[in-house]
Protein backbone atom coordinates (compact mmCIF):
# COMPACT_ATOMS: atom_id res chain seq x y z
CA UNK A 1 62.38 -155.90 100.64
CA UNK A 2 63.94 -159.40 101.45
CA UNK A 3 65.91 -158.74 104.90
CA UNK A 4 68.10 -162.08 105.23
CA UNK A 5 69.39 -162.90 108.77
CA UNK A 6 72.95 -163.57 108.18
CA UNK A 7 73.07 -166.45 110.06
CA UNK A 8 70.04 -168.16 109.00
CA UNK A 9 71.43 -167.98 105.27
CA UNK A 10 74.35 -169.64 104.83
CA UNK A 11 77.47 -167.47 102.30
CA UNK A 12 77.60 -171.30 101.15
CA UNK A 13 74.84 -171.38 99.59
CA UNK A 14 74.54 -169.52 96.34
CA UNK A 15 72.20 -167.40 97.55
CA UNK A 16 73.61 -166.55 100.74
CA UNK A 17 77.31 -165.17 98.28
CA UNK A 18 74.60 -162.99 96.17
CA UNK A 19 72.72 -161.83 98.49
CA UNK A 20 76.20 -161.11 100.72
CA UNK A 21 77.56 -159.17 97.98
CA UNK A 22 74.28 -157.14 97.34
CA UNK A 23 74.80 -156.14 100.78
CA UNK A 24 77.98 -154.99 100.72
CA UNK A 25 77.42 -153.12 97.74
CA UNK A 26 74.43 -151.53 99.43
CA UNK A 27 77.04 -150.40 101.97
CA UNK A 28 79.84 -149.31 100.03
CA UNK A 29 82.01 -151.84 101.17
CA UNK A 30 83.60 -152.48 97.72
CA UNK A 31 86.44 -154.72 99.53
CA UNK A 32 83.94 -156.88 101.12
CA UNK A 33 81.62 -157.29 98.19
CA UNK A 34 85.27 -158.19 95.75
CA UNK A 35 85.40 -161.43 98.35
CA UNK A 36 81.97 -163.10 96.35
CA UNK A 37 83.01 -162.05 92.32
CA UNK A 38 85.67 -164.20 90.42
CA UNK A 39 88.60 -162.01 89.27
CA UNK A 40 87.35 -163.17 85.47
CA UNK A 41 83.46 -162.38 86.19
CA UNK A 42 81.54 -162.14 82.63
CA UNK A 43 78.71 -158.90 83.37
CA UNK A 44 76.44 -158.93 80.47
CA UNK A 45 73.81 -155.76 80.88
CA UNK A 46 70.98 -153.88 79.17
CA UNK A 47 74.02 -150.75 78.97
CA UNK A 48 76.82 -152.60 78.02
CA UNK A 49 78.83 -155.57 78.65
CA UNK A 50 82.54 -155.89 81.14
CA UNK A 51 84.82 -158.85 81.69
CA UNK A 52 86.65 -158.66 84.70
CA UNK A 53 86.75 -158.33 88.07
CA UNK A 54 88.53 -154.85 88.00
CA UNK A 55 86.51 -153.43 85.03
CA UNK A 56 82.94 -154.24 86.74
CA UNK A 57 84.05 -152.52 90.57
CA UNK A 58 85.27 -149.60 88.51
CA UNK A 59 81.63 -149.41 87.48
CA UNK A 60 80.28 -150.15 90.85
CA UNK A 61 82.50 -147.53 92.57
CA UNK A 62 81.38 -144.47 90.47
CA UNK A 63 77.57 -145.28 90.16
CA UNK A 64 77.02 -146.50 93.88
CA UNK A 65 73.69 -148.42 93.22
CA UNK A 66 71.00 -149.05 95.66
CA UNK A 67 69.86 -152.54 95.60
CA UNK A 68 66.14 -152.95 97.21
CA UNK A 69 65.46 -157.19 96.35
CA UNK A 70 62.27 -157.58 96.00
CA UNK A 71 62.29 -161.94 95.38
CA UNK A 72 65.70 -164.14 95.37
CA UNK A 73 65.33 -167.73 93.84
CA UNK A 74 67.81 -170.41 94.29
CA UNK A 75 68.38 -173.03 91.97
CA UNK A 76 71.71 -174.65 92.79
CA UNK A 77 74.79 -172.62 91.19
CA UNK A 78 71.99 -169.98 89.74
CA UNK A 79 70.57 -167.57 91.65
CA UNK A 80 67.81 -164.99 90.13
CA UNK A 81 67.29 -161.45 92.29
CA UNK A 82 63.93 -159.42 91.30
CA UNK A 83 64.71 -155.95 92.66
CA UNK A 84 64.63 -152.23 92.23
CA UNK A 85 67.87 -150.47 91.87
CA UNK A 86 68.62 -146.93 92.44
CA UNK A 87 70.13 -145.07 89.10
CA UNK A 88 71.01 -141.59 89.59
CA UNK A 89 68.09 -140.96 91.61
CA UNK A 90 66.10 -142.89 89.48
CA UNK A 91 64.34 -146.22 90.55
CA UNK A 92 64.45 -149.05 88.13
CA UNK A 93 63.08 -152.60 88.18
CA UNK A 94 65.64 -155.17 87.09
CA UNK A 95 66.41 -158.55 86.73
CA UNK A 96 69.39 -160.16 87.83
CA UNK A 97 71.04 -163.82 87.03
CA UNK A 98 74.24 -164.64 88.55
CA UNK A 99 76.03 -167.98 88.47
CA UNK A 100 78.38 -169.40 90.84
CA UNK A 101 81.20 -170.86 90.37
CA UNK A 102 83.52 -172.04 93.32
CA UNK A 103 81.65 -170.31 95.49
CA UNK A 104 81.89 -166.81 93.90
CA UNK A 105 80.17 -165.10 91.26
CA UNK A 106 81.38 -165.61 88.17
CA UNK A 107 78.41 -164.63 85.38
CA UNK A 108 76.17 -161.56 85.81
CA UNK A 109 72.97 -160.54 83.44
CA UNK A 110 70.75 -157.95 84.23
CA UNK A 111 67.93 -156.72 82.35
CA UNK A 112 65.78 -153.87 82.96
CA UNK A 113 63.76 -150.96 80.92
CA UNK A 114 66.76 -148.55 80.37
CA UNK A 115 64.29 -145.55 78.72
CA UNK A 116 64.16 -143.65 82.16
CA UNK A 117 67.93 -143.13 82.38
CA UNK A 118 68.04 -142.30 78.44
């Protein structure tokens, strides 16, 4: 697991907002984590796809994932987290691209195997 000392990693840098926000989800701090995502935030997943700000925390606020990142890379305005995610109990490797924009997140994909949740 990638621990990042908060103030060794900057929430200026793109990685610093991503990984910021995967903390905050981690913790269930829904308000925090809303600070790094655009209000028009594109999330395009193996499960289905949501536009919007208010559609994707709905998501976030019933399922309560567990993000454990395994590798960040940083390439300006992209950012790419390799991590396991807990599903219902169920740990899943994924893939996740985000894309800055302003500062804030404003283009998720994430692909992963989806045949242990089916």
């Amino acid at each position: 697991m990638i621990k990042e000392k908060s103030a060794a990693l900057s929430q200026t840098s793109a990685k610093g907002v991503v990984m910021a926000c995967i903390n905050a989800l981690n913790t269930e701090n829904f308000d925090a984590a809303r600070k790094y995502i655009d209000d028009d935030i594109e999330f395009e997943g193996v499960l289905g796809s949501r536009h919007g700000a208010e559609a994707y925390f709905q998501d976030m606020e019933k399922m309560r994932l567990k993000y454990k990142v395994k590798k960040a890379f940083e390439n300006g305005d992209d950012v790419c987290l390799l991590y396991d995610l807990d599903i219902s109990g169920k740990t899943i490797f994924c893939c996740g691209w985000y894309h800055l924009q302003q500062g804030k997140i404003d283009r998720l994909q994430v692909v992963f195997d989806p045949r242990p949740l089916l």
